[in-house]
PDB file of N, CA and C in Angstrom:
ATOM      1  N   UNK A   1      10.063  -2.511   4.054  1.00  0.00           N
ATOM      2  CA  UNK A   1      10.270  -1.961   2.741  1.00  0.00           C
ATOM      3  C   UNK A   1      11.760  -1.882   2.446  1.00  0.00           C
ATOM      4  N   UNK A   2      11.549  -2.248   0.886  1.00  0.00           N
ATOM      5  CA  UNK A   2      13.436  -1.963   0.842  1.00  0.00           C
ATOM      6  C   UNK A   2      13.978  -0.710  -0.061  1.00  0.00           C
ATOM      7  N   UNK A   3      14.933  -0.405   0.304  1.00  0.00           N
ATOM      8  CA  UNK A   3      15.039   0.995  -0.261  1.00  0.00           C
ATOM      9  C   UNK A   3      16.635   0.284  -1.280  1.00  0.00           C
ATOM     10  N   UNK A   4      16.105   0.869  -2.568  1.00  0.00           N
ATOM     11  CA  UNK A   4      16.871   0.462  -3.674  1.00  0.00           C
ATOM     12  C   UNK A   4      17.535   1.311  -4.247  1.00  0.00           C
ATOM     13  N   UNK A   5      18.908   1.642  -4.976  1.00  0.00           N
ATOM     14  CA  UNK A   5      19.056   2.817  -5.911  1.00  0.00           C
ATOM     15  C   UNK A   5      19.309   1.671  -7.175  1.00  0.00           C
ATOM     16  N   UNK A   6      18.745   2.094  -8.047  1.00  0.00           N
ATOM     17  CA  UNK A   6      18.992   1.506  -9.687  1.00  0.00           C
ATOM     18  C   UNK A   6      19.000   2.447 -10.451  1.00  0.00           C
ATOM     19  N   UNK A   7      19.180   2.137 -12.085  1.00  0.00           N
ATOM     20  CA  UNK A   7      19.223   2.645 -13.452  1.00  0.00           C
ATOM     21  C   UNK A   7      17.772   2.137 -13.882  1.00  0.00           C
ATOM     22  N   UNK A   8      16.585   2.667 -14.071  1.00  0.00           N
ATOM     23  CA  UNK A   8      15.721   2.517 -14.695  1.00  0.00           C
ATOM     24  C   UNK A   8      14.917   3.395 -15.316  1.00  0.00           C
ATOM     25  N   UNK A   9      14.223   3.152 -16.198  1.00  0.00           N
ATOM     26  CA  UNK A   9      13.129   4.521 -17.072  1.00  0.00           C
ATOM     27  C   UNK A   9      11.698   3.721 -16.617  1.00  0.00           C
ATOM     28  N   UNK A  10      10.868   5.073 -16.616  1.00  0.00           N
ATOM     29  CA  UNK A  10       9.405   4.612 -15.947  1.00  0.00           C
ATOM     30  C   UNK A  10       8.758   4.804 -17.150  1.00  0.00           C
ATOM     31  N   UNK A  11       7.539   3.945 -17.114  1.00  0.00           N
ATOM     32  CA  UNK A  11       6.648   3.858 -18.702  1.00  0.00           C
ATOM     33  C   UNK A  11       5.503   4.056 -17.655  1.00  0.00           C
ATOM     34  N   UNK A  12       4.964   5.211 -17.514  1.00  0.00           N
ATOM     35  CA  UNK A  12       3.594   5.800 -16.469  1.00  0.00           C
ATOM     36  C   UNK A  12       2.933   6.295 -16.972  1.00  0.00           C
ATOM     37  N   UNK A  13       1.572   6.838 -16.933  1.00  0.00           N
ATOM     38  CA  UNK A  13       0.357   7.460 -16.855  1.00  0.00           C
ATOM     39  C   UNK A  13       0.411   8.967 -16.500  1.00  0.00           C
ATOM     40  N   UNK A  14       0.852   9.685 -17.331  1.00  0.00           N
ATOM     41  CA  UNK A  14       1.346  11.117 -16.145  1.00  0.00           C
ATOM     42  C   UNK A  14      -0.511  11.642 -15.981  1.00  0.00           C
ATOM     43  N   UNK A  15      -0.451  12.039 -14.693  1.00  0.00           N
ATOM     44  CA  UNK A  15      -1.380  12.715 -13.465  1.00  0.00           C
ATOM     45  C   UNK A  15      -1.386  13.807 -13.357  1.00  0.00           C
ATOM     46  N   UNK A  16      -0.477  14.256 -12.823  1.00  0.00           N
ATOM     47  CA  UNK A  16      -0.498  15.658 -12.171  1.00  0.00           C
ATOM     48  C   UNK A  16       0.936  15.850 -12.679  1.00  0.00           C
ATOM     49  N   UNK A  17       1.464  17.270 -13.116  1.00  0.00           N
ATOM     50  CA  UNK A  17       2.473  17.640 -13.605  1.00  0.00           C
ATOM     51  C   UNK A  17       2.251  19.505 -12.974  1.00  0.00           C
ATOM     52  N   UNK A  18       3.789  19.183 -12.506  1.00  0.00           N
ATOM     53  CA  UNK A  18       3.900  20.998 -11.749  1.00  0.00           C
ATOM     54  C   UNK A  18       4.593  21.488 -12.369  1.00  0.00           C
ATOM     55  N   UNK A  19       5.077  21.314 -13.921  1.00  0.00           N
ATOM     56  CA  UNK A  19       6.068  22.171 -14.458  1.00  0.00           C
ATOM     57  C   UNK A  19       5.070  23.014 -14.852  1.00  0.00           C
ATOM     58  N   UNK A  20       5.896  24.358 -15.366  1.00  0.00           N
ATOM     59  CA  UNK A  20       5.108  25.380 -15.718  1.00  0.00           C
ATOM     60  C   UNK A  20       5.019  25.618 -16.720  1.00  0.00           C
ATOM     61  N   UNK A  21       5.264  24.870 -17.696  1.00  0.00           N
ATOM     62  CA  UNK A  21       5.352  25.387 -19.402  1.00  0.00           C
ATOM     63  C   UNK A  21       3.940  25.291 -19.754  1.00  0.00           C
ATOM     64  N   UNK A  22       3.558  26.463 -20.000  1.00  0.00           N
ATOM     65  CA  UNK A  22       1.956  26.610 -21.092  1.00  0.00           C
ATOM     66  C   UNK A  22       2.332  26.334 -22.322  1.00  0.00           C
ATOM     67  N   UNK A  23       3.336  25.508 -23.056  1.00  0.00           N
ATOM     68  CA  UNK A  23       3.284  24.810 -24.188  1.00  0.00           C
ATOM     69  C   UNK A  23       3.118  23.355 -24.322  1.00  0.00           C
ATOM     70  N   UNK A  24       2.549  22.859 -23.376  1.00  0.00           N
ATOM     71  CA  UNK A  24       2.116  21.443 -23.027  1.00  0.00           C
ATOM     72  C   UNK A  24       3.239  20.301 -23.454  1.00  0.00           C
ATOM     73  N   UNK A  25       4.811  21.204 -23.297  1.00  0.00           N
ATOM     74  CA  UNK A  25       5.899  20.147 -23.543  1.00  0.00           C
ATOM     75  C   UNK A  25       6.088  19.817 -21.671  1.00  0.00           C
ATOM     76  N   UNK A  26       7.007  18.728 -22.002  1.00  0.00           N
ATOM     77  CA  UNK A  26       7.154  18.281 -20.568  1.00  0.00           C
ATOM     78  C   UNK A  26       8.242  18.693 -20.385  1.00  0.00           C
ATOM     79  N   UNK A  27       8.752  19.271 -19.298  1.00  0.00           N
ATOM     80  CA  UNK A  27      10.400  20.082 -19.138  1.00  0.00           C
ATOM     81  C   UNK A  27      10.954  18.683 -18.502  1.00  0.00           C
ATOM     82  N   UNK A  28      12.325  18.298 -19.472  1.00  0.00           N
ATOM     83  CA  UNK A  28      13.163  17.923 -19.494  1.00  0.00           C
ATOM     84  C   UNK A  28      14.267  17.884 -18.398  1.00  0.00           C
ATOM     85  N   UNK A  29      14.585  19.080 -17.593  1.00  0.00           N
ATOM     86  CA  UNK A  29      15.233  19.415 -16.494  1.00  0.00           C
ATOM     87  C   UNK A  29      14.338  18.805 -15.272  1.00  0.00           C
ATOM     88  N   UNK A  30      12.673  18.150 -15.482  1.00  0.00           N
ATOM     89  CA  UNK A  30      12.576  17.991 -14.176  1.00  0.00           C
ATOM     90  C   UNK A  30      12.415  16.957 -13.407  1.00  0.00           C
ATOM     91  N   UNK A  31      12.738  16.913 -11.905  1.00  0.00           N
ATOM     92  CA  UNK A  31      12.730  15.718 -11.564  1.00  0.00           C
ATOM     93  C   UNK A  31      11.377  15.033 -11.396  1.00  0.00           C
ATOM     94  N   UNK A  32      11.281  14.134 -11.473  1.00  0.00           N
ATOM     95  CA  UNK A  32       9.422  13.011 -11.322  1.00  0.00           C
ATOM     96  C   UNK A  32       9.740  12.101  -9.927  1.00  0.00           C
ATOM     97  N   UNK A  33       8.557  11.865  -9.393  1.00  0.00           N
ATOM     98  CA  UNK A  33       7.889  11.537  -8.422  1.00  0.00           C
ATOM     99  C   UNK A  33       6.927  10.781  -9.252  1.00  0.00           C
ATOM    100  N   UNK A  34       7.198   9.525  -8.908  1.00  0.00           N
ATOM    101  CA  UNK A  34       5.785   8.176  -9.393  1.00  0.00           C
ATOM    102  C   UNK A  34       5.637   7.917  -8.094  1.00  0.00           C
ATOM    103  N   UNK A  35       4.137   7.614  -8.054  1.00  0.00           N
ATOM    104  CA  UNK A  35       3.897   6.895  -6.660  1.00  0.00           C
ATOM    105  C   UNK A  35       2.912   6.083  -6.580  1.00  0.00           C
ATOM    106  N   UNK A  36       2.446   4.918  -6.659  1.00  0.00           N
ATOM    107  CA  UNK A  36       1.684   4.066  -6.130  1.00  0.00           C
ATOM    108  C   UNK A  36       0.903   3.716  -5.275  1.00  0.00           C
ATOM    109  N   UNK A  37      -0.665   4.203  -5.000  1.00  0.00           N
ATOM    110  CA  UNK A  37      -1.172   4.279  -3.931  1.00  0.00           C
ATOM    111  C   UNK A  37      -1.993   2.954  -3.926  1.00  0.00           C
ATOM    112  N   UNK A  38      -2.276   2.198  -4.980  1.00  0.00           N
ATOM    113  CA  UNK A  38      -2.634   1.151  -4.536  1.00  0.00           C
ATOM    114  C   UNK A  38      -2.748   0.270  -6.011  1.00  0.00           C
ATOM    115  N   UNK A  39      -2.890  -1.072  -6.211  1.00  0.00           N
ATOM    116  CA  UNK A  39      -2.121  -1.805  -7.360  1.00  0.00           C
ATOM    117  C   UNK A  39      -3.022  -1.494  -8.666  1.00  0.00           C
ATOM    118  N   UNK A  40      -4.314  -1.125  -7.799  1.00  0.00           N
ATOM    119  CA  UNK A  40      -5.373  -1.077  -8.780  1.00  0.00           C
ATOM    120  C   UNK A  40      -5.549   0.101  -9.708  1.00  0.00           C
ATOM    121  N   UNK A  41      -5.016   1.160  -9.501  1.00  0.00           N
ATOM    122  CA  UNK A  41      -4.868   2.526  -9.629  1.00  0.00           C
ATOM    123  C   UNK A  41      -3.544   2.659 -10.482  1.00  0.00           C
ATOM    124  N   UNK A  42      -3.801   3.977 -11.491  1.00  0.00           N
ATOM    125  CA  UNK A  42      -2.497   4.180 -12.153  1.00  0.00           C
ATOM    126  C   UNK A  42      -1.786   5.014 -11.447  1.00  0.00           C
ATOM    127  N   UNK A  43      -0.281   5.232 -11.175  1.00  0.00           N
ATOM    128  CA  UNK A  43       0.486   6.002 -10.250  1.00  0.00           C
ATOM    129  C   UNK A  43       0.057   7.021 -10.695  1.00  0.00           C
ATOM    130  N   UNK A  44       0.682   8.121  -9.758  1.00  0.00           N
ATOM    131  CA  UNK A  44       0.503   9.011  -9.479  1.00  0.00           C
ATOM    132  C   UNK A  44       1.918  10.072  -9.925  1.00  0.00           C
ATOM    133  N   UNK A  45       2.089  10.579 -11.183  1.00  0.00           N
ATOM    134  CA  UNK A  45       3.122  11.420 -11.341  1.00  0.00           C
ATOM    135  C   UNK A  45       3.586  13.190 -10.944  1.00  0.00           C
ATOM    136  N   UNK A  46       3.650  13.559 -10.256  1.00  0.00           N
ATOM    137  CA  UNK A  46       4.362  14.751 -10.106  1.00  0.00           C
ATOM    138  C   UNK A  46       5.998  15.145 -10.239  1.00  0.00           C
ATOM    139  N   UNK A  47       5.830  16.297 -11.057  1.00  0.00           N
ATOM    140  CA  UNK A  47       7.398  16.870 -11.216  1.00  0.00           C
ATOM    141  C   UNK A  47       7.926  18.333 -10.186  1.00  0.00           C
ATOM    142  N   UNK A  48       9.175  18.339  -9.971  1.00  0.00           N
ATOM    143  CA  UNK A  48       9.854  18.999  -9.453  1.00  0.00           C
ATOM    144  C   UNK A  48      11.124  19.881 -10.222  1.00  0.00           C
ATOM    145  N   UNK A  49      11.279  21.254 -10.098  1.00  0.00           N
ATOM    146  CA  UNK A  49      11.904  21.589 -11.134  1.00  0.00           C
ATOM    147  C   UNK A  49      13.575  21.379 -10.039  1.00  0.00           C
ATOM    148  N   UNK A  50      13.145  21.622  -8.540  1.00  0.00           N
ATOM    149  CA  UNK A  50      14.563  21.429  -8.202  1.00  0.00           C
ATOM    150  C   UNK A  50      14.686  20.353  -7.106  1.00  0.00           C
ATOM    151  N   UNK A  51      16.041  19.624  -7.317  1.00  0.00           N
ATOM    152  CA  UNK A  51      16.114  18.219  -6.881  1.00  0.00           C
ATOM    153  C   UNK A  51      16.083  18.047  -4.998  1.00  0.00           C
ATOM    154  N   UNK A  52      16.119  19.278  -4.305  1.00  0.00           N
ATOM    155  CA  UNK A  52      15.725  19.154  -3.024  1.00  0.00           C
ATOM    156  C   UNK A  52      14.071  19.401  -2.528  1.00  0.00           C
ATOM    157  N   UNK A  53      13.141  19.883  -3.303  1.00  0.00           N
ATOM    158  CA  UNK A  53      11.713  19.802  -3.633  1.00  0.00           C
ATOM    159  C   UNK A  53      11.328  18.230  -3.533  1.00  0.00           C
ATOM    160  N   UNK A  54      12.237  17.425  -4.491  1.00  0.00           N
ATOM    161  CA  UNK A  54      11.608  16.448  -4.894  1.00  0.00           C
ATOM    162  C   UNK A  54      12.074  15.240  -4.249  1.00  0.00           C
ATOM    163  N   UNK A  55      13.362  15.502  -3.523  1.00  0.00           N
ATOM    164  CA  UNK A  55      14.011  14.416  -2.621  1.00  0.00           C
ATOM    165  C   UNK A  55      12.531  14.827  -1.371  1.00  0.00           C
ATOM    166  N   UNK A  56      12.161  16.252  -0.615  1.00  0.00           N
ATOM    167  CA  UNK A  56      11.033  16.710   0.211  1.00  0.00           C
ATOM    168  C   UNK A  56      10.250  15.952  -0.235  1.00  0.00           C
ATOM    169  N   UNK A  57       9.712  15.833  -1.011  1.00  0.00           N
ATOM    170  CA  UNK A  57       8.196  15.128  -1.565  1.00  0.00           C
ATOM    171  C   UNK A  57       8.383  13.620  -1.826  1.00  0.00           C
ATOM    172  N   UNK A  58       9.830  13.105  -2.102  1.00  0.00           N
ATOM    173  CA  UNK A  58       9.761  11.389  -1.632  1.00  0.00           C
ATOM    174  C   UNK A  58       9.583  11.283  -0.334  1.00  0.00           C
ATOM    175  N   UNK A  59      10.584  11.628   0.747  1.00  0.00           N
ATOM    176  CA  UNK A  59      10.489  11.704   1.677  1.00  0.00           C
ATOM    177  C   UNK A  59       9.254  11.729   2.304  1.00  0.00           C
ATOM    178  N   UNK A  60       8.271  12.509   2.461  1.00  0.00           N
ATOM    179  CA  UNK A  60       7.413  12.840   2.877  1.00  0.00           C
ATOM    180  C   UNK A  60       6.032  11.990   2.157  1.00  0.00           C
ATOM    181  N   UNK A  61       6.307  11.601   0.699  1.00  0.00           N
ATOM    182  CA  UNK A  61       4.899  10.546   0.554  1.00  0.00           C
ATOM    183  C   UNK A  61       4.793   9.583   1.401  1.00  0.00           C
ATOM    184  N   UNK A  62       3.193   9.262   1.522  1.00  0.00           N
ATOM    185  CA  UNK A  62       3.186   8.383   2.183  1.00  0.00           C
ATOM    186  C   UNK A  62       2.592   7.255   1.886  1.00  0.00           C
ATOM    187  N   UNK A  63       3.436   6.906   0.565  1.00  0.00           N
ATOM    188  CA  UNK A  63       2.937   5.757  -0.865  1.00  0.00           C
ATOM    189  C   UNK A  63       3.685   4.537  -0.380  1.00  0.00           C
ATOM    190  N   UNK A  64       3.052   3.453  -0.593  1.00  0.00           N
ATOM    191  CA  UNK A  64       3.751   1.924  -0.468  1.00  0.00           C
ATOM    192  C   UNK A  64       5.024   1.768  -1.390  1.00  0.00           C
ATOM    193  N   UNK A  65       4.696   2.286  -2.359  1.00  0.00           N
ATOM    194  CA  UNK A  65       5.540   1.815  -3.761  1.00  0.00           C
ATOM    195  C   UNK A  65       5.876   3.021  -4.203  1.00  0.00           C
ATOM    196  N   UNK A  66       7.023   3.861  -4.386  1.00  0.00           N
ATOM    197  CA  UNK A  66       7.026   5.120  -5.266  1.00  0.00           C
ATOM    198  C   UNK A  66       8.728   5.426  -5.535  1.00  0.00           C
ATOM    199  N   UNK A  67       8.918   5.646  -6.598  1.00  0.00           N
ATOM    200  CA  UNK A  67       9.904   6.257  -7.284  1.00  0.00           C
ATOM    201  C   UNK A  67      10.462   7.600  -7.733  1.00  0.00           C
ATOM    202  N   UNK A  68      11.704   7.993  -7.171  1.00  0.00           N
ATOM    203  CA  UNK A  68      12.058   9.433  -7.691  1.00  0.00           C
ATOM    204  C   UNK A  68      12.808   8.977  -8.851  1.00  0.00           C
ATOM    205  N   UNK A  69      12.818  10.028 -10.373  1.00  0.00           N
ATOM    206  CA  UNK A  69      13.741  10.124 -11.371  1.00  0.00           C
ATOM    207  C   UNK A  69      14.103  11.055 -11.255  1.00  0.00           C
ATOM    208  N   UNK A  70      15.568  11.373 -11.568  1.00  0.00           N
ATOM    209  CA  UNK A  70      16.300  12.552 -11.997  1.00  0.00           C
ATOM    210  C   UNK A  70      15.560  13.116 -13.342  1.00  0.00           C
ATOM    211  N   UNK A  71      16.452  13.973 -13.164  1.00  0.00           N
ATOM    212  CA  UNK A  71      15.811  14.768 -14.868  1.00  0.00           C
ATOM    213  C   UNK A  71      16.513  14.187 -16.074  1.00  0.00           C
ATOM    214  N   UNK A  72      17.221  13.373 -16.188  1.00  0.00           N
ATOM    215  CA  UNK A  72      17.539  12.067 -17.267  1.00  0.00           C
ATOM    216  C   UNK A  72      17.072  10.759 -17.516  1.00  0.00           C
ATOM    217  N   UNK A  73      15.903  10.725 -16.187  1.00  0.00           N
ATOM    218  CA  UNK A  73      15.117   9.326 -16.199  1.00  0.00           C
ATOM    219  C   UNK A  73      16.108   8.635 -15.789  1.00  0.00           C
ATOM    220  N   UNK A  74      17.224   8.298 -14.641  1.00  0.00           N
ATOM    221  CA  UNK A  74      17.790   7.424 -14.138  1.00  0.00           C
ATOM    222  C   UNK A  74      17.175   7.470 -13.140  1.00  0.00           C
ATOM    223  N   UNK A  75      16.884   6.504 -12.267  1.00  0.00           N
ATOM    224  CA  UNK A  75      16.455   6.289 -10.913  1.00  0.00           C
ATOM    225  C   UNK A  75      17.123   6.905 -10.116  1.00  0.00           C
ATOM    226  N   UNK A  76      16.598   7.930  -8.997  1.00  0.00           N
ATOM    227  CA  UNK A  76      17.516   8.266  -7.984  1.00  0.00           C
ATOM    228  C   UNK A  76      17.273   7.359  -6.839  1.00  0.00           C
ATOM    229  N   UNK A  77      16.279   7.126  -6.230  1.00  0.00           N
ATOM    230  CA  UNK A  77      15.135   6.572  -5.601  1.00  0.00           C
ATOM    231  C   UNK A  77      14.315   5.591  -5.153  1.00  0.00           C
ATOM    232  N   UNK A  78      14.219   4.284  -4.715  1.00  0.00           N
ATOM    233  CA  UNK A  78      12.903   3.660  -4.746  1.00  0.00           C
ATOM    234  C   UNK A  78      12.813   2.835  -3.751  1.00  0.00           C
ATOM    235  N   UNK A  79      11.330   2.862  -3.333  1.00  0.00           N
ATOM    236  CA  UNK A  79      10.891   2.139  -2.024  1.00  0.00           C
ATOM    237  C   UNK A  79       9.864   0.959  -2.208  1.00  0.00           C
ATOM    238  N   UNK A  80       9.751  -0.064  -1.981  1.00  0.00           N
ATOM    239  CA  UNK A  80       8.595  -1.059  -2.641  1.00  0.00           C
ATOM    240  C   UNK A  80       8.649  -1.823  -1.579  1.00  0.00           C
TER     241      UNK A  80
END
């Protein structure tokens, strides 16, 4: 696998979302976790409100294909 850092925005399917706003906006401050468990399937999105949570949770997936964004949608991240 190669581990990449780029500039990119993700166009995903959001899944699962851990921010906490009960106004069904998406918080802006947080970081995303896409992950890819298999080609056939739409990723898998989870957010992180703080950026050592979410560096923990790249780290630790155990996805073929998955991407961390900052909270500006630049790529921090990616393994394929």
């Amino acid at each position: 696998m190669a581990l990449k850092k780029q500039q990119s925005a993700v166009n995903a399917t959001k899944v699962h979302d851990t921010s906490k706003d009960d106004t069904g906006e998406e918080d802006e401050k947080a970081w995303l976790l896409v992950e890819w468990f298999s080609t056939a399937e739409k990723p898998k999105e989870t957010r992180f409100t703080s950026e050592r949570d979410a560096l923990e949770a790249f780290k630790a997936s155990s996805s073929a294909k998955k991407q961390l964004f900052r909270p500006n949608m630049t790529c921090a991240e990616t393994i394929e």
